[in-house]
Protein backbone atom coordinates (compact mmCIF):
# COMPACT_ATOMS: atom_id res chain seq x y z
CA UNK A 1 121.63 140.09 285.94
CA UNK A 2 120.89 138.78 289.53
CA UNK A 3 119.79 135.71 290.93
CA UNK A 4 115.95 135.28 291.27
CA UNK A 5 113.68 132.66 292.41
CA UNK A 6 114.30 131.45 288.89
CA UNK A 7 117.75 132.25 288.08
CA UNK A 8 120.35 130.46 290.44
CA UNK A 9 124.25 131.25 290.04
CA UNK A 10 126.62 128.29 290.63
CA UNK A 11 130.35 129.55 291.08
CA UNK A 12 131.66 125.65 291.60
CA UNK A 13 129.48 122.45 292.09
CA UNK A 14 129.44 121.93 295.61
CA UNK A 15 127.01 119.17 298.33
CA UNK A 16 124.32 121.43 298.02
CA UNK A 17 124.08 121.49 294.25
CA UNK A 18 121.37 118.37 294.29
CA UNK A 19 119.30 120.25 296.63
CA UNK A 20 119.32 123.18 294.24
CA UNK A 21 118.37 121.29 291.23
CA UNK A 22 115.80 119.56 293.38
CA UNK A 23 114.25 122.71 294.94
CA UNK A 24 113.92 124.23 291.05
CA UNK A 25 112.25 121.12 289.78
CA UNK A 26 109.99 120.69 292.51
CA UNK A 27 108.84 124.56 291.87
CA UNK A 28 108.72 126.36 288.41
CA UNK A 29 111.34 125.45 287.25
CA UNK A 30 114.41 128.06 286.19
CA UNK A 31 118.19 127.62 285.25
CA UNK A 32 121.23 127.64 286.93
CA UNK A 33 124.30 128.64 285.72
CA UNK A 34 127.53 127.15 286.07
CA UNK A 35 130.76 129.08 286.42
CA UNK A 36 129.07 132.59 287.72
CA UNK A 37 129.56 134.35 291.01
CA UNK A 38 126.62 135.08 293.25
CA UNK A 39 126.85 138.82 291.93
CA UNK A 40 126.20 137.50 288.31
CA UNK A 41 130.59 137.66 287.32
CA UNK A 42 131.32 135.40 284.84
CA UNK A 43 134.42 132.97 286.90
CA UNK A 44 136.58 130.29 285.37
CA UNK A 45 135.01 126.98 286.45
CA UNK A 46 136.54 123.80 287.31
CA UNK A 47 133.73 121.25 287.56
């Protein structure tokens, strides 16, 4: 899997993760998910 303009990867929860969640509700929608590299690797997260 890869990210898309509907599918966001979050490694960590960093300042820029209200701007993502912002920028997905204000278009189609999509998810995000937590604790996955940009490449789509599942990494330990510590949120």
């Amino acid at each position: 899997m890869k990210e898309t303009r509907t599918i966001e990867f979050k490694e960590n929860v960093t300042n820029t993760f209200l701007k993502t969640v912002s920028a997905f509700s204000n278009y189609d929608g999509g998810m995000i998910f937590f604790g996955v590299d940009e490449y789509g690797a599942k990494r330990h997260y510590n949120g």
